[in-house]
Protein backbone atom coordinates (compact mmCIF):
# COMPACT_ATOMS: atom_id res chain seq x y z
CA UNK A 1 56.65 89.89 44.98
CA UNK A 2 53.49 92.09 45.51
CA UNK A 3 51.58 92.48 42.02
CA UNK A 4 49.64 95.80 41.27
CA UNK A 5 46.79 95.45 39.35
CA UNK A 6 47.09 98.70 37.19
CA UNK A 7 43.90 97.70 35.02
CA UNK A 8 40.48 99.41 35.52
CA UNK A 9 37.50 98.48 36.94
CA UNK A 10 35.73 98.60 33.69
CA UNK A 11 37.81 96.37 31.70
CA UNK A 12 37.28 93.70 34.97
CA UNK A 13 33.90 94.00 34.83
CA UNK A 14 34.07 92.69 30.82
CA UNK A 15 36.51 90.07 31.66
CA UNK A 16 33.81 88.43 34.07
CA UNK A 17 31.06 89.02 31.37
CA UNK A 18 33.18 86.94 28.56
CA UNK A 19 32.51 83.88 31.18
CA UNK A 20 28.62 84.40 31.43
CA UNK A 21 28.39 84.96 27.61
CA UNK A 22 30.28 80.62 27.23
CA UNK A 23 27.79 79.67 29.40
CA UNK A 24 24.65 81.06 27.96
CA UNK A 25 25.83 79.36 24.42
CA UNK A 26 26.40 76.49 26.80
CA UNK A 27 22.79 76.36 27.99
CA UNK A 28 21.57 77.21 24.22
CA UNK A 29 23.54 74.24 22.85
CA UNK A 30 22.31 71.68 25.75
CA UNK A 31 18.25 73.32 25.28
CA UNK A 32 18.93 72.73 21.32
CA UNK A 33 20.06 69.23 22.06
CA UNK A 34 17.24 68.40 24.80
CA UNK A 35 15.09 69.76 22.16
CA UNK A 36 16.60 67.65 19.06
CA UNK A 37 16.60 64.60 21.75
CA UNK A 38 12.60 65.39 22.37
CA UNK A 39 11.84 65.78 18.67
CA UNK A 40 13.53 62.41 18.08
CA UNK A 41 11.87 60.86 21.11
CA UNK A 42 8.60 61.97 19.78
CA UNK A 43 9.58 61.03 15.97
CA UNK A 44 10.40 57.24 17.24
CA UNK A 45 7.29 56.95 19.74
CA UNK A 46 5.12 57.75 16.55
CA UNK A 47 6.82 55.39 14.59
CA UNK A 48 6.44 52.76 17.38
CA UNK A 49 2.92 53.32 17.96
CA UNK A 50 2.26 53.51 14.34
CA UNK A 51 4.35 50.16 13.74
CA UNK A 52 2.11 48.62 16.63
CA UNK A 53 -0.86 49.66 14.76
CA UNK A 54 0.45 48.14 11.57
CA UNK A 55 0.77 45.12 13.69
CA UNK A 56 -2.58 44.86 15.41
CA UNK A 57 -3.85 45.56 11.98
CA UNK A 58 -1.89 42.64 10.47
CA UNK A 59 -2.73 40.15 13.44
CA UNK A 60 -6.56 41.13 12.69
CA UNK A 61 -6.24 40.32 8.93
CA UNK A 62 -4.71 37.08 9.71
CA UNK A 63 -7.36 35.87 11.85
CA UNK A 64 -9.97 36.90 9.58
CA UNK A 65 -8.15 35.08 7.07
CA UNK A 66 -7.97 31.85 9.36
CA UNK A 67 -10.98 32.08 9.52
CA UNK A 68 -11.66 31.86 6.23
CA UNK A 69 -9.83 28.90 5.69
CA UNK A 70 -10.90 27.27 8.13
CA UNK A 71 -14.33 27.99 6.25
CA UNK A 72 -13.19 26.90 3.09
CA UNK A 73 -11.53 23.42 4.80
CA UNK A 74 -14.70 22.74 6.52
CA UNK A 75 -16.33 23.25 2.66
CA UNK A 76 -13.81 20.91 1.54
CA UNK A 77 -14.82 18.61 3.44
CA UNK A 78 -18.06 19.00 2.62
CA UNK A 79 -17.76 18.77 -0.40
CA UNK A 80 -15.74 15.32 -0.32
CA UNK A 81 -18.70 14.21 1.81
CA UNK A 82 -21.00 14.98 -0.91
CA UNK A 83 -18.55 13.35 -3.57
CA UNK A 84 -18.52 9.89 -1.47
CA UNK A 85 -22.40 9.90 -1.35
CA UNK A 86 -23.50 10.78 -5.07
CA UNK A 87 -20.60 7.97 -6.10
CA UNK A 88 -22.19 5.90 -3.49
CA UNK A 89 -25.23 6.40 -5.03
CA UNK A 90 -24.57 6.16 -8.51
CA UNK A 91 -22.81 2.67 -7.53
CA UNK A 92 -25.89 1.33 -5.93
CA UNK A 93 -28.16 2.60 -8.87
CA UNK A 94 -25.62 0.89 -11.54
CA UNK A 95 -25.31 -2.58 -9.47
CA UNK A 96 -29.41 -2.24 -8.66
CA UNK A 97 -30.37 -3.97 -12.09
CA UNK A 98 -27.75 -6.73 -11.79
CA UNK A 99 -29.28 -9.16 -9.48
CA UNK A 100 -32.28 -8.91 -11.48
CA UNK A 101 -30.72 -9.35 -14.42
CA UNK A 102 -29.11 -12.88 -13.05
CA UNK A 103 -32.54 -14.01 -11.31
CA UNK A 104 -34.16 -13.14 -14.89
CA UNK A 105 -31.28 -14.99 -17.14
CA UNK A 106 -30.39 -17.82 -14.50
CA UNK A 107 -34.23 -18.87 -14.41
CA UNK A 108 -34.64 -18.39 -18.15
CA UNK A 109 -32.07 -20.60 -19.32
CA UNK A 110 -33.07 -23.82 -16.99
CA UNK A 111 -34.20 -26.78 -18.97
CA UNK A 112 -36.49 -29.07 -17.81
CA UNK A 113 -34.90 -31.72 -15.20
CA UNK A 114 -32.78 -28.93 -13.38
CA UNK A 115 -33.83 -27.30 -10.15
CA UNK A 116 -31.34 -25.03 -8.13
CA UNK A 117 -31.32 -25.31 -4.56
CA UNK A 118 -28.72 -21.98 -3.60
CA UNK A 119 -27.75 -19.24 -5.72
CA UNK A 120 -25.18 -16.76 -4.34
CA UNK A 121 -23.52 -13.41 -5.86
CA UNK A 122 -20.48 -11.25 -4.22
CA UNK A 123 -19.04 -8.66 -6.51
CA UNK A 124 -19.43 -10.34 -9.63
CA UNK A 125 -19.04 -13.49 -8.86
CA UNK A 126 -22.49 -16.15 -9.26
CA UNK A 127 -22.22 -19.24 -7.51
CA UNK A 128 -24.90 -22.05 -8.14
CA UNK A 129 -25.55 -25.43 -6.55
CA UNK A 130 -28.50 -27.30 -7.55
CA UNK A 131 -29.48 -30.94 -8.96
CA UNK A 132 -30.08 -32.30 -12.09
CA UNK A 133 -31.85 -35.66 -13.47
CA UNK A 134 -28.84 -36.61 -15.76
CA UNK A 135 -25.69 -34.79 -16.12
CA UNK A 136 -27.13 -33.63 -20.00
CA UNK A 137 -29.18 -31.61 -18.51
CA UNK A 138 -26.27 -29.44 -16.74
CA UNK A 139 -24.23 -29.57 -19.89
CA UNK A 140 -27.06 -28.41 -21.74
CA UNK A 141 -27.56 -25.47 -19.15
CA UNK A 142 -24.18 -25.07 -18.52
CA UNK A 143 -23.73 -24.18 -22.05
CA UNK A 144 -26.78 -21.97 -21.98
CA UNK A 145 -25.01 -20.00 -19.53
CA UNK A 146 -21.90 -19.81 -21.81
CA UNK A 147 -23.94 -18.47 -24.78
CA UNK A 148 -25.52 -15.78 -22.46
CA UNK A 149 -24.38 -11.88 -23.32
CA UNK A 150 -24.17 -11.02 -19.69
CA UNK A 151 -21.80 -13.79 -18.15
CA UNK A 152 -18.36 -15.11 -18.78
CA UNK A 153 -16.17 -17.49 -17.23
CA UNK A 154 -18.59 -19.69 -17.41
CA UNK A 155 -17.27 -23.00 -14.64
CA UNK A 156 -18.19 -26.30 -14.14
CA UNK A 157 -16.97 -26.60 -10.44
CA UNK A 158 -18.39 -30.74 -9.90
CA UNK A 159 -21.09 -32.71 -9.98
CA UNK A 160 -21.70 -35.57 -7.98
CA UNK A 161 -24.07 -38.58 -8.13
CA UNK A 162 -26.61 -38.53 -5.27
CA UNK A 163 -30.58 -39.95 -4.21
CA UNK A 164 -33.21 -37.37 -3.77
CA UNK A 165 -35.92 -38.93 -2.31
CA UNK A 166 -34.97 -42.48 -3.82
CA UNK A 167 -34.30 -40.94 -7.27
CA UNK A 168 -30.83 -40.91 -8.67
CA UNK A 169 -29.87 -37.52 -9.77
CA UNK A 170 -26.47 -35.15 -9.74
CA UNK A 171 -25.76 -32.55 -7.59
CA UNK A 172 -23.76 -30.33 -9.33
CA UNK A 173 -22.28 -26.41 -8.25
CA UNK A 174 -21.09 -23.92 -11.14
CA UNK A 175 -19.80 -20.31 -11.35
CA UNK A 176 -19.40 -17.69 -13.46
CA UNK A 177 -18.64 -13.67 -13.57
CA UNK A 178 -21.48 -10.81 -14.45
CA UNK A 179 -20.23 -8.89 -17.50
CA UNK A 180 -19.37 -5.19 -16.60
């Protein structure tokens, strides 16, 4: 079967046109994507960069504000330093009068016939050993010691018959607490 094209040349010439027309809305649809595609390639990379700024911004903060507490620890301690010392302090100023108060009450209240020979104070504890011509003579200053305002738990640990020196006499040892 032979065919006959019975068409003009004109009407050919449109047919092929039709085809170039597709592909030049082809090519404007793929530029208007690329172009979307660049726009939102360009949106994001702000955005990134921006975020990343956000973030170096951030990281400075937070080591400026390490910093800062590391200032404020290093005050803290400081400060706890300082705390320890004026309480030091204030403990070695209150407990400075108490030994003389002791020396000055212990001697005071020693009647005649009674020497001490050792005298010892931890905390508030007062230990004394000493010797005495009769054991009257430590009652009467043991009771002294009672009657004073700044002792208590006044003690009669022992006494003990001994020669000093060819003399009879009593060695005797004693405690009591300093009042607050």
């Amino acid at each position: 079967m032979i065919k006959i094209n019975l068409l003009r040349k004109e009407e050919k010439a449109q047919k092929v046109k039709k085809p170039a027309g597709f592909m030049v809305h082809v090519l404007l649809a793929a530029l208007a994507a690329f172009i979307v595609m660049g726009l939102l390639t360009f949106y994001m990379n702000s955005k990134k960069d921006s975020m990343q700024s956000k973030m170096e911004t951030s990281k400075k903060q937070v080591a400026e504000l390490q910093k800062k507490i590391n200032e404020a620890k290093k005050f803290e301690g400081l400060n706890k330093e300082l705390e320890k010392r004026k309480n030091l302090i204030e403990t070695l100023r209150k407990n400075q009068s108490t030994p003389v108060i002791i020396l000055d009450e212990v001697s005071g209240l020693i009647p005649n016939g009674i020497w001490l020979t050792n005298l010892s104070y931890n905390g508030n504890l007062v230990v004394i050993e000493g010797i005495g011509f009769s054991n009257s003579d430590i009652v009467t200053y043991v009771d002294s010691l009672k009657l004073s305002p700044n002792f208590s738990e006044v003690y009669l640990e022992e006494t003990k018959q001994t020669q000093v020196e060819k003399v009879d006499a009593y060695k005797f040892k004693l405690n009591f607490r300093v009042k607050g």
